[in-house]
N, C-alpha and C. Protein backbone atom coordinates (compact mmCIF):
# COMPACT_ATOMS: atom_id res chain seq x y z
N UNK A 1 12.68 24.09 -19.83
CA UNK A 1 12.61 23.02 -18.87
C UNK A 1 13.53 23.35 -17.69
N UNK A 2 13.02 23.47 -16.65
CA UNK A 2 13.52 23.69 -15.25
C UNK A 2 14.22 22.41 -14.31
N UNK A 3 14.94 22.02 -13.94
CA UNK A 3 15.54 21.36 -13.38
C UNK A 3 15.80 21.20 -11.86
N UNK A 4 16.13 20.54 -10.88
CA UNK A 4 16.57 21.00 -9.54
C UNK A 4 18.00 21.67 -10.12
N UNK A 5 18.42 22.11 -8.94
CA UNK A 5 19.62 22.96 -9.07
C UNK A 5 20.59 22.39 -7.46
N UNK A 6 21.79 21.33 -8.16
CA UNK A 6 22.49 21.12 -6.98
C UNK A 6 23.63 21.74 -6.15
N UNK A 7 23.43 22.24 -4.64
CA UNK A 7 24.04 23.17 -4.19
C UNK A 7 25.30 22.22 -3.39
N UNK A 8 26.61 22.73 -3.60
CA UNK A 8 27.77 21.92 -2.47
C UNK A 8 28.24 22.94 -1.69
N UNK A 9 28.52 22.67 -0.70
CA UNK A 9 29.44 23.46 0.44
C UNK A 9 30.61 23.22 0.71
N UNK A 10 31.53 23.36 1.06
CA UNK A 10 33.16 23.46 1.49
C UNK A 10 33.40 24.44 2.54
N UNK A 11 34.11 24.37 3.26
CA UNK A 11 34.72 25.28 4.38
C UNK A 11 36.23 25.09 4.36
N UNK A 12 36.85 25.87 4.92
CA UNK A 12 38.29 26.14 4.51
C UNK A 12 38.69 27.12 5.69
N UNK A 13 39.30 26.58 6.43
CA UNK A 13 39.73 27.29 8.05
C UNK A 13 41.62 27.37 7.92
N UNK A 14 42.18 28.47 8.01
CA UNK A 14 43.51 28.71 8.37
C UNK A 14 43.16 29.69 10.05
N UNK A 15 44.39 29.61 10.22
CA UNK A 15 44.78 30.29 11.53
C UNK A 15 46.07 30.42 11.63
N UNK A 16 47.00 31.89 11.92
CA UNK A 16 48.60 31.81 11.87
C UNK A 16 48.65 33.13 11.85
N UNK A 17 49.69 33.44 11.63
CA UNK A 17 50.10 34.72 10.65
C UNK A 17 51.46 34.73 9.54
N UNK A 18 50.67 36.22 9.14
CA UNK A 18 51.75 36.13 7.62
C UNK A 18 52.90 36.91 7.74
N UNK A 19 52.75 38.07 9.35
CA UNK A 19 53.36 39.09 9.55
C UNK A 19 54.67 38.86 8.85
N UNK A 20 55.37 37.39 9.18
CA UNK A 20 57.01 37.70 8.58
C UNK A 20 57.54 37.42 7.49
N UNK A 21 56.05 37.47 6.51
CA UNK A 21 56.68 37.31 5.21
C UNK A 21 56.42 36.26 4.22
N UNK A 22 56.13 35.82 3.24
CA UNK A 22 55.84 35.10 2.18
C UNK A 22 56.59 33.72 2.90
N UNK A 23 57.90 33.71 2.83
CA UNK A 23 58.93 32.05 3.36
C UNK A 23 57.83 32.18 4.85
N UNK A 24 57.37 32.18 5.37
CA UNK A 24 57.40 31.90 6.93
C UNK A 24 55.88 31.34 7.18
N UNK A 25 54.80 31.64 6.72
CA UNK A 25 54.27 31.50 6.92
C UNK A 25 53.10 30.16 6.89
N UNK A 26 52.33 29.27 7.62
CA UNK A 26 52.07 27.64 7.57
C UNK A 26 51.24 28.36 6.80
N UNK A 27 51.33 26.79 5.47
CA UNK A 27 49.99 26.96 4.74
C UNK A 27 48.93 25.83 5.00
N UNK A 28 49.32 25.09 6.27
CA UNK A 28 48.42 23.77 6.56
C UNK A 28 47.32 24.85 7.38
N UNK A 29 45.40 24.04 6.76
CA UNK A 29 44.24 24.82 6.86
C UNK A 29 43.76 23.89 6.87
N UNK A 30 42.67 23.46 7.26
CA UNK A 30 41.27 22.64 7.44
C UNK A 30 40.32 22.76 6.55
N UNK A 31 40.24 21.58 6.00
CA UNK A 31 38.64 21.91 4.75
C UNK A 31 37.66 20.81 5.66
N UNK A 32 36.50 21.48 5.66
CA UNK A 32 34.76 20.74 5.74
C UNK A 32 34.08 20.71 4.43
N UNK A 33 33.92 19.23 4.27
CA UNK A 33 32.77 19.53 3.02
C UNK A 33 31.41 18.60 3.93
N UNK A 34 30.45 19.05 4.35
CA UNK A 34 29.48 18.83 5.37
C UNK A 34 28.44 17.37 4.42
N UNK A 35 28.14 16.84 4.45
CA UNK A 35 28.18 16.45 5.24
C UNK A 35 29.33 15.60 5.84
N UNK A 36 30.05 14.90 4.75
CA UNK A 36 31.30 14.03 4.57
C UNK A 36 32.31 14.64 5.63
N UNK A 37 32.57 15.49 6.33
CA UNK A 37 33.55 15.19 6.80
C UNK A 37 34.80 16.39 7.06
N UNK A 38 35.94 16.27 7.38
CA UNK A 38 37.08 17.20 7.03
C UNK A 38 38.39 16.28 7.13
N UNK A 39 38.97 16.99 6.54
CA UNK A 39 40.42 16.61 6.37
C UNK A 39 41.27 17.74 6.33
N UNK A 40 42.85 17.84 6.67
CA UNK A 40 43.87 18.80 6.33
C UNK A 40 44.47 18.67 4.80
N UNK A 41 44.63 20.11 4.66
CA UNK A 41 45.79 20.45 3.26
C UNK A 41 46.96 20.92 3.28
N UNK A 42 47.71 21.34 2.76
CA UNK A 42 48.18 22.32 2.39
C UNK A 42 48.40 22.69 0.85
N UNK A 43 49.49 23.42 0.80
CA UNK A 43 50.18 24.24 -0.54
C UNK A 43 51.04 23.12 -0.95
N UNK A 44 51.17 23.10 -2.01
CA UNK A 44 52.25 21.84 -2.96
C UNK A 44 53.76 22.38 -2.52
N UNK A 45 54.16 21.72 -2.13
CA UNK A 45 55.39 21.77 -1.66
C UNK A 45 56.40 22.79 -2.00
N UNK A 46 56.17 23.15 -3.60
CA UNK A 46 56.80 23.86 -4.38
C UNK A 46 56.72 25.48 -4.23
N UNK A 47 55.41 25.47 -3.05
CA UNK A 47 54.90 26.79 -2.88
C UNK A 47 55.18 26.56 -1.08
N UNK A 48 56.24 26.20 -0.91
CA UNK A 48 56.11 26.38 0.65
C UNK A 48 55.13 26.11 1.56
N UNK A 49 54.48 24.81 0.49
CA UNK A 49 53.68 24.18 1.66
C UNK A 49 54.18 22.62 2.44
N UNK A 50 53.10 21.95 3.06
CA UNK A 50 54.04 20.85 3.28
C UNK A 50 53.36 19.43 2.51
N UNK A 51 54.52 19.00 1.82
CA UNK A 51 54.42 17.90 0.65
C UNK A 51 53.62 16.26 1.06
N UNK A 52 53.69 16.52 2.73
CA UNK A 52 52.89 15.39 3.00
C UNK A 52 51.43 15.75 3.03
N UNK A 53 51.44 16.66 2.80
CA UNK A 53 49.59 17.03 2.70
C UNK A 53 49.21 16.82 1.36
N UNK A 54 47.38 16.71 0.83
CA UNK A 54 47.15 16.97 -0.31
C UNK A 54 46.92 18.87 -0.43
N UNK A 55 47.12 18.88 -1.35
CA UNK A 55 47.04 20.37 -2.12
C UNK A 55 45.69 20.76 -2.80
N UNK A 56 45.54 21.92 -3.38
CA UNK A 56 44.38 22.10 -4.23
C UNK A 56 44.51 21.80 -5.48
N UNK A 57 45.72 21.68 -5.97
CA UNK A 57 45.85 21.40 -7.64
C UNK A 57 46.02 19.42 -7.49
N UNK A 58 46.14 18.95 -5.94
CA UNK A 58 45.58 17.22 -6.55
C UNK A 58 43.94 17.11 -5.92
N UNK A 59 43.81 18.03 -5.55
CA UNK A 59 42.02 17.93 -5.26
C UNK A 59 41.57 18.25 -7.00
N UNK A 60 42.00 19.27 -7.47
CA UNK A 60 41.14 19.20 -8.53
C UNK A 60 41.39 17.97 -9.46
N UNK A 61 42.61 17.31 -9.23
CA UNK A 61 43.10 16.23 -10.65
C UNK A 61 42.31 15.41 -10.08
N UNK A 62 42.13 14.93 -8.17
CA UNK A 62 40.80 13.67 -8.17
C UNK A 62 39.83 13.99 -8.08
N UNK A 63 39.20 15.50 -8.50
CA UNK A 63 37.85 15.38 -8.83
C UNK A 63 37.27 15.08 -9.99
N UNK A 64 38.43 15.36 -11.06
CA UNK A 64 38.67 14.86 -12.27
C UNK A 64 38.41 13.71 -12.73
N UNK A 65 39.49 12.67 -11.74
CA UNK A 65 39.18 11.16 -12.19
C UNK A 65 38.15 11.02 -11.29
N UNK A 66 37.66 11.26 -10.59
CA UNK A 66 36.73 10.61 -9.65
C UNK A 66 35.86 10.66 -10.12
N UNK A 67 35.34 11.87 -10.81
CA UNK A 67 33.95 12.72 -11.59
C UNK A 67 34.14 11.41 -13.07
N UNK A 68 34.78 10.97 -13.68
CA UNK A 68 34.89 10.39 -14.96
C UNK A 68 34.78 9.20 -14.21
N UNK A 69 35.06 8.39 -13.26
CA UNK A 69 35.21 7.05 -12.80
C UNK A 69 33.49 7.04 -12.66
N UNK A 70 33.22 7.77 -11.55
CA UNK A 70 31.25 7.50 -11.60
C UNK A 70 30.83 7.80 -12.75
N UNK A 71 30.85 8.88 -13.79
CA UNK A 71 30.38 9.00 -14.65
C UNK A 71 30.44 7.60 -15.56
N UNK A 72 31.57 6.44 -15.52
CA UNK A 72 31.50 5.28 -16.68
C UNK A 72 30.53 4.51 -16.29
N UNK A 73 30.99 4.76 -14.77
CA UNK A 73 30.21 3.39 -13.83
C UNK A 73 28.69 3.44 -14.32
N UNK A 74 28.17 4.97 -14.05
CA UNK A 74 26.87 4.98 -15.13
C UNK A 74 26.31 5.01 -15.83
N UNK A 75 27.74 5.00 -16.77
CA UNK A 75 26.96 4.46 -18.56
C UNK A 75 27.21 2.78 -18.33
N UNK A 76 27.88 2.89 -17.93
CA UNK A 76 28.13 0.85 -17.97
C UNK A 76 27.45 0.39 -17.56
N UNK A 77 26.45 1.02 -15.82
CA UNK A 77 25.49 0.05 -15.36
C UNK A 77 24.38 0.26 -16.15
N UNK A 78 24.03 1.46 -16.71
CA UNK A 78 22.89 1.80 -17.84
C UNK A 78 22.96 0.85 -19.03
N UNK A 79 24.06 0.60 -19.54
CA UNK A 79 24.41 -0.34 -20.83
C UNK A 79 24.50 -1.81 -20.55
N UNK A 80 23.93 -1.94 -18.89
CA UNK A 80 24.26 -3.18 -18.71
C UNK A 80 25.40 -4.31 -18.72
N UNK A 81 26.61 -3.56 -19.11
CA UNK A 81 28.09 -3.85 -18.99
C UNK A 81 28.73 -4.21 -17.68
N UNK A 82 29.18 -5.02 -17.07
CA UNK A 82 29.85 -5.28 -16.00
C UNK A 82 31.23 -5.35 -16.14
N UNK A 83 31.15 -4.15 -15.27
CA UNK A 83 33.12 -3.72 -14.91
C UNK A 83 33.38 -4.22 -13.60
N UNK A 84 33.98 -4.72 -13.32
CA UNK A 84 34.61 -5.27 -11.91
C UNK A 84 35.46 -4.63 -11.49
N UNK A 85 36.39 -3.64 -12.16
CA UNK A 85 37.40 -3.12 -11.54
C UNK A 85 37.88 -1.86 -12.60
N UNK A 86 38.07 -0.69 -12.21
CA UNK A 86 38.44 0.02 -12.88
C UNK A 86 39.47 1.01 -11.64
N UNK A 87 41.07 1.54 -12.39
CA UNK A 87 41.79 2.18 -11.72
C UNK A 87 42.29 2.83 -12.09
N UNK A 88 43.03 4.46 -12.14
CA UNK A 88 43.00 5.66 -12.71
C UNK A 88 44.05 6.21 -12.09
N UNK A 89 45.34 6.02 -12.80
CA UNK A 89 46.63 6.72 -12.72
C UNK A 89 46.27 7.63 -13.38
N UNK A 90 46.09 9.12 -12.74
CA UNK A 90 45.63 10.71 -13.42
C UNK A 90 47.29 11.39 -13.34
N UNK A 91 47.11 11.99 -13.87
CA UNK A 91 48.58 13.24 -13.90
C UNK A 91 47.45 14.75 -14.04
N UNK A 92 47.96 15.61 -13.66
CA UNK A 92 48.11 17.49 -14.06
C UNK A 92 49.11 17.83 -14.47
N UNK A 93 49.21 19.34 -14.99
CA UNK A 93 50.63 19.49 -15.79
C UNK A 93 50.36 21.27 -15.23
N UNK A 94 51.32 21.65 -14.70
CA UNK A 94 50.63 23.00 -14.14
C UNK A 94 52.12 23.91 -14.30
N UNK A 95 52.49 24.25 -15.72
CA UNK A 95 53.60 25.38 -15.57
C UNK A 95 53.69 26.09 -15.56
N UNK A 96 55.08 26.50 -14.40
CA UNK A 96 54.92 28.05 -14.38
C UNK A 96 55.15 28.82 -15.32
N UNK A 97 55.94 28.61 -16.56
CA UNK A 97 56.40 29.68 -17.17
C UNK A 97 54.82 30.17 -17.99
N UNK A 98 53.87 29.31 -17.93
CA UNK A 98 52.45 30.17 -18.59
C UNK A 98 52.11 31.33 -17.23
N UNK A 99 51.64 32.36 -17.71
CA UNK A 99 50.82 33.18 -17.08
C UNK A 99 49.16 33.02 -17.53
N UNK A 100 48.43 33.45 -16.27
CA UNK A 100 48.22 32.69 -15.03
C UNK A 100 48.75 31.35 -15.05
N UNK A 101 49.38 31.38 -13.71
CA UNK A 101 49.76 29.69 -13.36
C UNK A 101 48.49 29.49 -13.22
N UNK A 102 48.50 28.49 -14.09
CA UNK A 102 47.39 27.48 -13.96
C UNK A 102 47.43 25.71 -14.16
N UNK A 103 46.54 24.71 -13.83
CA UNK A 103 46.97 23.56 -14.05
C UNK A 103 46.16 24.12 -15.74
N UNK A 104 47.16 23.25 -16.83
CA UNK A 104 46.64 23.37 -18.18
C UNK A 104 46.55 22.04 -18.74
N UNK A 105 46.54 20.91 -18.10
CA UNK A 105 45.99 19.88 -18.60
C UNK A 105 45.99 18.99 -17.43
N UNK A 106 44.69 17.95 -17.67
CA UNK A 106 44.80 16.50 -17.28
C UNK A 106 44.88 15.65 -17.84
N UNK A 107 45.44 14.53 -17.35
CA UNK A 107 45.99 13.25 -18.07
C UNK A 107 45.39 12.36 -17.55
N UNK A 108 43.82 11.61 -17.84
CA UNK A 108 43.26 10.40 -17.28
C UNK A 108 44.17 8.91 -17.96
N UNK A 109 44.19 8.19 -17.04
CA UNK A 109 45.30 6.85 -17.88
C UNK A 109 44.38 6.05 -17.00
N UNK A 110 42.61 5.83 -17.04
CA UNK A 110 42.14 4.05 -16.42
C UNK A 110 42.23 2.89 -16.93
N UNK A 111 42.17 1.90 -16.36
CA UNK A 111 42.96 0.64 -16.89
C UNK A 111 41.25 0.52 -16.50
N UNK A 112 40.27 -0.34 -17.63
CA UNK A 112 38.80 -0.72 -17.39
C UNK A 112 39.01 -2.59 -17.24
N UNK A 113 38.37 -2.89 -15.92
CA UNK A 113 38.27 -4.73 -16.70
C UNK A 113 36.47 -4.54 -16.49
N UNK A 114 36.22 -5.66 -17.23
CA UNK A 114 35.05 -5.91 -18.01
C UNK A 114 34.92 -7.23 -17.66
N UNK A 115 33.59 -7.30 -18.10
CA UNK A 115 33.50 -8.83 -18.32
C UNK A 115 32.61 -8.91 -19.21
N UNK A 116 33.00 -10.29 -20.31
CA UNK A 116 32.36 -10.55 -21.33
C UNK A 116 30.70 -10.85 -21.72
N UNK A 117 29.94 -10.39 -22.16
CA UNK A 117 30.27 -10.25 -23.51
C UNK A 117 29.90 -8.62 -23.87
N UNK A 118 31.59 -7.83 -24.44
CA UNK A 118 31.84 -6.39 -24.37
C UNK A 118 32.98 -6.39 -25.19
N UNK A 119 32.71 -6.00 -26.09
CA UNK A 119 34.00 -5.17 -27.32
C UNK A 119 35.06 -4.43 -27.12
N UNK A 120 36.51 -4.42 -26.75
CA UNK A 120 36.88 -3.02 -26.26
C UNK A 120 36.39 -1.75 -26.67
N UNK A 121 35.66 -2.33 -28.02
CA UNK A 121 35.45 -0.34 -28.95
C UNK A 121 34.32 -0.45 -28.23
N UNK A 122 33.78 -0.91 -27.74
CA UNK A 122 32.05 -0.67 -26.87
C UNK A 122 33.18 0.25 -26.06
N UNK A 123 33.73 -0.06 -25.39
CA UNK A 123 34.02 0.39 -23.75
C UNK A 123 34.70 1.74 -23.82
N UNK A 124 35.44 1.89 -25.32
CA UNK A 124 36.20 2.85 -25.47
C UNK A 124 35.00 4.08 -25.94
N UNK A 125 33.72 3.46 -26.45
CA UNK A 125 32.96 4.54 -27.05
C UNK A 125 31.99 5.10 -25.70
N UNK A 126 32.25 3.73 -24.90
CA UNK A 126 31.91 4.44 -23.35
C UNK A 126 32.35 5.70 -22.28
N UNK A 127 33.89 5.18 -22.56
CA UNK A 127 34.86 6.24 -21.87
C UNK A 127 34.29 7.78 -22.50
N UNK A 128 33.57 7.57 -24.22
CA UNK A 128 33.89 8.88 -24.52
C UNK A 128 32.44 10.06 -24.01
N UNK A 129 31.47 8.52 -23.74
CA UNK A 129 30.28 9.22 -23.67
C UNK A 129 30.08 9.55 -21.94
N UNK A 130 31.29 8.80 -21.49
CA UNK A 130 31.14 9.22 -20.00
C UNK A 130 31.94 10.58 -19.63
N UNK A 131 32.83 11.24 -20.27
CA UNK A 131 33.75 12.11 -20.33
C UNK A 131 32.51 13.16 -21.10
N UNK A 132 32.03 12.67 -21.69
CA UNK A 132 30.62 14.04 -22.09
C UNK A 132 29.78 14.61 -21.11
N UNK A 133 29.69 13.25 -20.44
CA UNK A 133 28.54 13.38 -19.06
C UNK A 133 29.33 14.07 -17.75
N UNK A 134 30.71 13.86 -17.78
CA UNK A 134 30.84 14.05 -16.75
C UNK A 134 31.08 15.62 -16.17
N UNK A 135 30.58 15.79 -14.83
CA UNK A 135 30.10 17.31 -14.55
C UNK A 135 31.29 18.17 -13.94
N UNK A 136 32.90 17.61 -13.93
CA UNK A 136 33.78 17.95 -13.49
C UNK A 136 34.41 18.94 -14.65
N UNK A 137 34.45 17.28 -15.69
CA UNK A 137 35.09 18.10 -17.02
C UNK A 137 34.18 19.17 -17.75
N UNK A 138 33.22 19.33 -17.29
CA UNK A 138 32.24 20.38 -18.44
C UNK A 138 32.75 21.33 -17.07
N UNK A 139 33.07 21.24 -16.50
CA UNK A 139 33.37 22.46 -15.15
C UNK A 139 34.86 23.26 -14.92
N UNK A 140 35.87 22.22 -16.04
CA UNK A 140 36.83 22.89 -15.75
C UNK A 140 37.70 23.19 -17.14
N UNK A 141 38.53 24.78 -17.68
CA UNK A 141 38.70 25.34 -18.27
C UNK A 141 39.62 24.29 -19.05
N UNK A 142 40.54 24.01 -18.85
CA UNK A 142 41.79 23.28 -18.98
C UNK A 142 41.58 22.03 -20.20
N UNK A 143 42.49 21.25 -21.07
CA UNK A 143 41.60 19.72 -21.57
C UNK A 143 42.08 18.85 -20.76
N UNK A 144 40.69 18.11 -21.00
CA UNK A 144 41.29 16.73 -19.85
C UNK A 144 41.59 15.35 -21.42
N UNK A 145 42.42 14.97 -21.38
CA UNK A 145 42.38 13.46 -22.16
C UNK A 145 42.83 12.41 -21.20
N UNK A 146 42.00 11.70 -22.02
CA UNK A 146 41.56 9.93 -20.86
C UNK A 146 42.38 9.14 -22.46
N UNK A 147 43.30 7.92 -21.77
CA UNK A 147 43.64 7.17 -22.31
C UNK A 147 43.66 5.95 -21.60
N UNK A 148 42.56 5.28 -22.00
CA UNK A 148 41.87 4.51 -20.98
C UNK A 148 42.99 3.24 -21.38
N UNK A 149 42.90 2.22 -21.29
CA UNK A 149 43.58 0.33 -21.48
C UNK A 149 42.45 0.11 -20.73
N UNK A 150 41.78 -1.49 -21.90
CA UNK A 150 40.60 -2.29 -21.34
C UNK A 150 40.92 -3.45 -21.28
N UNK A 151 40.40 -4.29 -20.13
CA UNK A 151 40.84 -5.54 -19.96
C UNK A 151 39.40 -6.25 -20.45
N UNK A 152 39.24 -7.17 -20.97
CA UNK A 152 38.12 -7.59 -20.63
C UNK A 152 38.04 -9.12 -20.67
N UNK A 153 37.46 -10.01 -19.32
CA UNK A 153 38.01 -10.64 -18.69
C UNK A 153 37.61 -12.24 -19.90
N UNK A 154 38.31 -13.16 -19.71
CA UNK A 154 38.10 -14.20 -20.88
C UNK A 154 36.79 -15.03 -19.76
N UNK A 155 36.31 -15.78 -20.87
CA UNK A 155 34.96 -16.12 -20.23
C UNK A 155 35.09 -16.96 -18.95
N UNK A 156 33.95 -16.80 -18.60
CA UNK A 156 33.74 -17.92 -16.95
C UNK A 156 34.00 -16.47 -15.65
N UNK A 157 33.70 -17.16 -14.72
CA UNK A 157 33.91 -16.15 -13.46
C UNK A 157 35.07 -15.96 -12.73
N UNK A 158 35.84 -16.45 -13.67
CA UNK A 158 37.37 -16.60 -12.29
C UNK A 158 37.71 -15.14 -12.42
């Protein structure tokens, strides 16, 4: 069975030089992801970049939660579940003393509210089937664990 096959683009523009050396050189660069748009980066601070920018190691932690946040949203609207609010304090953990530096874990922490009538173990068996689906985590080497907290709201609409 053949499928479409979805293609993304990114662009990534520096300009400078490196001539004087590893300390000297800007690591602030321009990303395009077309159609959406561009924004500036740099290097995590820790690497001599500048700390008011985002970096590539918190692009990958919010593609992470971002990729798991739509992924619930579409088991929940599929399951017919209404979430009103869901929010996602993520962490990475990226040390140096492993070779390759690499980030070697994510830490999803969403807080889910709901509204009744929904089990927390429904919502929790949601989180797990949305973390199956989702096309970030089947994409990246590392484990991701989600430790979700569910609210789910007491009856009536307030």
């Amino acid at each position: 069975m053949t499928g479409p096959v979805h293609r993304y683009e990114a662009h990534c523009t520096w300009r400078g030089s490196t001539a004087a050396g590893y300390a000297a050189y800007d690591r602030t660069h321009e990303a395009r992801c077309p159609p959406a748009g561009s924004f500036t980066l740099s290097a995590d601070g820790a690497f001599g970049g500048d700390p008011n920018r985002v970096n590539p190691e918190q692009l990958l932690l919010l593609a992470a939660s971002s990729c798991q946040l739509l992924s619930f949203l579409a088991v929940a609207a599929r399951s017919r579940i209404e979430v009103v609010a869901y929010d996602d304090d993520a962490e990475a953990v990226m040390p140096e003393s492993e070779r390759p530096i690499r980030i070697t874990q994510i830490h999803l922490h969403p807080t889910i509210t709901v509204r009744p009538p929904v089990s927390e173990a429904r919502v929790m068996r949601m989180v797990e089937v949305a973390h199956r689906e989702c096309f970030i985590a089947n994409s990246i080497a590392c484990e991701i664990t989600i430790t979700p907290a569910v609210k789910v709201l007491a009856t009536g609409r307030s």
